[in-house]
C-alpha atoms as a PDB file:
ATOM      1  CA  UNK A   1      60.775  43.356  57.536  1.00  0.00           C
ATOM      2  CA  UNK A   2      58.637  41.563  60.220  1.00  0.00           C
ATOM      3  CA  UNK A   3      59.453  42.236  64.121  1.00  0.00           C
ATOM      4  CA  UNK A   4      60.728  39.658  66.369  1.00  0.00           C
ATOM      5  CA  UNK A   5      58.712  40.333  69.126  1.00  0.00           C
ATOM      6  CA  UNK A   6      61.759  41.412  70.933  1.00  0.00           C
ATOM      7  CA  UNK A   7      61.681  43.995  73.946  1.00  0.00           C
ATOM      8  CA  UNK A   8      62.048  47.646  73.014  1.00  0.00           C
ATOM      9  CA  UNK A   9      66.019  48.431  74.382  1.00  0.00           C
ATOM     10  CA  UNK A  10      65.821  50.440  77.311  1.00  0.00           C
ATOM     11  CA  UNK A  11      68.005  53.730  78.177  1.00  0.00           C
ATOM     12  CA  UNK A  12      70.250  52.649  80.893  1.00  0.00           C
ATOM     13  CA  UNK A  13      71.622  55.514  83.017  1.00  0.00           C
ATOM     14  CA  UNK A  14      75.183  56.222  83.038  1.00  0.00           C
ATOM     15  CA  UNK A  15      77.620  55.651  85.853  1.00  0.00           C
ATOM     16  CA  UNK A  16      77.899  58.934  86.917  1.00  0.00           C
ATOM     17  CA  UNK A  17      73.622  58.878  86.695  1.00  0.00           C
ATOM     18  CA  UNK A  18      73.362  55.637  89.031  1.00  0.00           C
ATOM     19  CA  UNK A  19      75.987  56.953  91.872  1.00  0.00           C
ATOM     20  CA  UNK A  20      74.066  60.111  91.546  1.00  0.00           C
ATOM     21  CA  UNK A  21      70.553  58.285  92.131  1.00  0.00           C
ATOM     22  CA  UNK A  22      72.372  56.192  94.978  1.00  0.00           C
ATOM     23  CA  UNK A  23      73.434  59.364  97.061  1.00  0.00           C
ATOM     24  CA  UNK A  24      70.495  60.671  96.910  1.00  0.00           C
ATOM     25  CA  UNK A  25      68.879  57.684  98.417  1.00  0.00           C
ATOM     26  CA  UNK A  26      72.122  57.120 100.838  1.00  0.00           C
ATOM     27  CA  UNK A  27      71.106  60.697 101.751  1.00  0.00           C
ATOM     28  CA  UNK A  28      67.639  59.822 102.810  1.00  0.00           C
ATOM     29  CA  UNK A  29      68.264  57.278 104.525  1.00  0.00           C
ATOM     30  CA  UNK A  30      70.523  58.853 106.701  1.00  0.00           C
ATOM     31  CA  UNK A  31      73.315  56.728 105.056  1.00  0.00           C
ATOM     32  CA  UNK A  32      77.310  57.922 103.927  1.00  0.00           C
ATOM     33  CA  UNK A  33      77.131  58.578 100.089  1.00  0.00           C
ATOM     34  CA  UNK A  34      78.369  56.073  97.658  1.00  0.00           C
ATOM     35  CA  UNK A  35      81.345  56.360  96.417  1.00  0.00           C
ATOM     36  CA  UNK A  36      83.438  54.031  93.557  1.00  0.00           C
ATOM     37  CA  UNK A  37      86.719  52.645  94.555  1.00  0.00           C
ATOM     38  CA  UNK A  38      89.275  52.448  92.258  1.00  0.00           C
ATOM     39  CA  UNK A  39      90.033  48.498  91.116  1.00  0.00           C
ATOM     40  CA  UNK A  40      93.517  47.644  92.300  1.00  0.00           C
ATOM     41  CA  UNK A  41      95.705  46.733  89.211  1.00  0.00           C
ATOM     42  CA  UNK A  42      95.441  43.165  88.203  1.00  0.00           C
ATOM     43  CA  UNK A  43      98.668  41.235  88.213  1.00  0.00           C
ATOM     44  CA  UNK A  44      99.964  40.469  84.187  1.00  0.00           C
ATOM     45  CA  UNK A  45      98.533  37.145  83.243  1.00  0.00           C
ATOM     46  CA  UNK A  46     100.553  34.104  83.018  1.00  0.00           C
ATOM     47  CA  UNK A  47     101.940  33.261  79.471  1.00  0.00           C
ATOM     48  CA  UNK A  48      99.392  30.540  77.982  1.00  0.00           C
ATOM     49  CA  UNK A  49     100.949  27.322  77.894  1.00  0.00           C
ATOM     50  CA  UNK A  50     100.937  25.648  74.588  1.00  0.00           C
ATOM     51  CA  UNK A  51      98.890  22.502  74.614  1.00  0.00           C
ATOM     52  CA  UNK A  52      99.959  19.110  73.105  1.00  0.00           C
ATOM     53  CA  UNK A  53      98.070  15.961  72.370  1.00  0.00           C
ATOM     54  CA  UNK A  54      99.204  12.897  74.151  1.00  0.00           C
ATOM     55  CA  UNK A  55      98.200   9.508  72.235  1.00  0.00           C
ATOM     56  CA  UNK A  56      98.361   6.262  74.247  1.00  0.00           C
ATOM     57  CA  UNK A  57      97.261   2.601  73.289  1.00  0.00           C
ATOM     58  CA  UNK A  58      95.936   0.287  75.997  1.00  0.00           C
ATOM     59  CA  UNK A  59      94.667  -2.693  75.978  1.00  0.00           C
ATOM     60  CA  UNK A  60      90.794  -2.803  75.613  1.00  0.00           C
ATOM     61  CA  UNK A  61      90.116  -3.909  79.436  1.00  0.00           C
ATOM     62  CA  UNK A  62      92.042  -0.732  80.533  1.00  0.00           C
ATOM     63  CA  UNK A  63      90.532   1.133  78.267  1.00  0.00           C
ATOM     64  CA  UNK A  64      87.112  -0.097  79.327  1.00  0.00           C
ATOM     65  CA  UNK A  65      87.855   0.543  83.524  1.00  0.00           C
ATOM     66  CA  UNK A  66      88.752   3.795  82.061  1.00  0.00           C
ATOM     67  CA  UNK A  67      85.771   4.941  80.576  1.00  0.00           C
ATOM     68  CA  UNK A  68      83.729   3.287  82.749  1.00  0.00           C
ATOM     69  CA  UNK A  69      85.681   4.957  86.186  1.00  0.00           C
ATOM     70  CA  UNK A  70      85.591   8.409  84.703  1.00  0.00           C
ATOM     71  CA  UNK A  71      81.964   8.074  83.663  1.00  0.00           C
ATOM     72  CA  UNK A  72      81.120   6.935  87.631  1.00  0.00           C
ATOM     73  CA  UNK A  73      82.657   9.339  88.803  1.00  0.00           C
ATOM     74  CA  UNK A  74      81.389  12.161  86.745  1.00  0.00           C
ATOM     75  CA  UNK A  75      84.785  13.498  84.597  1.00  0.00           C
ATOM     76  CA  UNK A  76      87.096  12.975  81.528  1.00  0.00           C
ATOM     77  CA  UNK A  77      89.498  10.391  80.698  1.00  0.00           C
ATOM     78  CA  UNK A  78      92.063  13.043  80.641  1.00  0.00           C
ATOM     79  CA  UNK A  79      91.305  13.919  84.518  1.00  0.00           C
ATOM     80  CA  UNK A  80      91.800  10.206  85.390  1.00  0.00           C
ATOM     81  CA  UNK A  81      95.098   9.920  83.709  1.00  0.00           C
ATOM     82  CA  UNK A  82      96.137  13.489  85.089  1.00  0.00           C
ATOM     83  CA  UNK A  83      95.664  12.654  88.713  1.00  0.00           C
ATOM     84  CA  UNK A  84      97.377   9.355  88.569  1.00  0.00           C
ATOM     85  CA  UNK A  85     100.253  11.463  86.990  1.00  0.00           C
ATOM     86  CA  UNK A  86     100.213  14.272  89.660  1.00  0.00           C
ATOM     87  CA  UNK A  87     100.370  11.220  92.286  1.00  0.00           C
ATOM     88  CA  UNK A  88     103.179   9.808  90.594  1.00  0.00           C
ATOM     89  CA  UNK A  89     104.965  13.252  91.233  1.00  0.00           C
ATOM     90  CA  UNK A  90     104.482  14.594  87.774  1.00  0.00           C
ATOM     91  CA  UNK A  91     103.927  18.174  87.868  1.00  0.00           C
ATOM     92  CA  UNK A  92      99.884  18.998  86.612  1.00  0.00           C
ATOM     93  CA  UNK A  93      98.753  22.013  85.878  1.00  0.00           C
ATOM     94  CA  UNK A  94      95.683  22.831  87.759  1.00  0.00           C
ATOM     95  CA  UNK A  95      93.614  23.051  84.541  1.00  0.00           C
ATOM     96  CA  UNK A  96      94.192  19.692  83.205  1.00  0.00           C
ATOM     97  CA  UNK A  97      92.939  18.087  86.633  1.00  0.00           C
ATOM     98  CA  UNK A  98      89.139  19.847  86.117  1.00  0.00           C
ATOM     99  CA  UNK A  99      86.926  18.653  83.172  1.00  0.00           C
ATOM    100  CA  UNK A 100      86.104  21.043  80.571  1.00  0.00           C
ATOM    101  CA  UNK A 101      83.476  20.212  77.692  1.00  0.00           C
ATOM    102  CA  UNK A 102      81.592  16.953  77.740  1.00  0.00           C
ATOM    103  CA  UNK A 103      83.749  14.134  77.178  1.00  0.00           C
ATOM    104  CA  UNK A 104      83.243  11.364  73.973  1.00  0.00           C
ATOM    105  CA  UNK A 105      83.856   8.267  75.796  1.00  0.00           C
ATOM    106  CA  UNK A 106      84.093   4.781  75.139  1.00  0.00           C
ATOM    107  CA  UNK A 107      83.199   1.647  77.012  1.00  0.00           C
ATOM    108  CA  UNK A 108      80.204   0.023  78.010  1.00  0.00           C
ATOM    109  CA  UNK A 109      76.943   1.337  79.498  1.00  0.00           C
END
């Protein structure tokens, strides 16, 4: 079987190794030793929301200043439509006012 040309893998010291290697230095320099803090316990996740798909039809004009506003300004569709909805006093979660993957859009340009 021919070789990739990939890197031989490299034995990475442990933890305990590292903070061991890390005193020592802390040491010479005349610096407190290292030490690990314990991670303070991360609160339970939020249940996922289940996601729905919302179909509208508009007439092409609207459709066009759509496209063509969210492509201006650098976003999705869905994040135009979101905000006006979170201005109108609809509640919007925080996620569907960000763009995720690179939009499909339609319009001209």
């Amino acid at each position: 079987m021919p070789s990739k040309g990939l890197k031989p893998a490299i034995a990475r010291p442990s933890a305990r190794d590292a903070l061991a290697a890390a005193n020592t230095v802390a040491q010479q320099a005349g610096l407190p030793p290292a030490a690990l803090s314990p991670r303070p316990p991360s609160p339970a996740p939020a249940p996922e929301e289940e996601l729905v798909q919302v179909n509208i039809r508009v007439r092409r004009a609207l459709g066009d200043q759509l496209a063509d506003r969210a492509r201006a300004e650098g976003t999705t569709q869905k994040v135009l439509v979101c905000r006006a909805l979170a201005a109108a006093g609809f509640d919007v979660h925080p996620d569907d006012l960000r763009a995720t993957p690179a939009p499909r859009r339609r319009g001209s340009s």
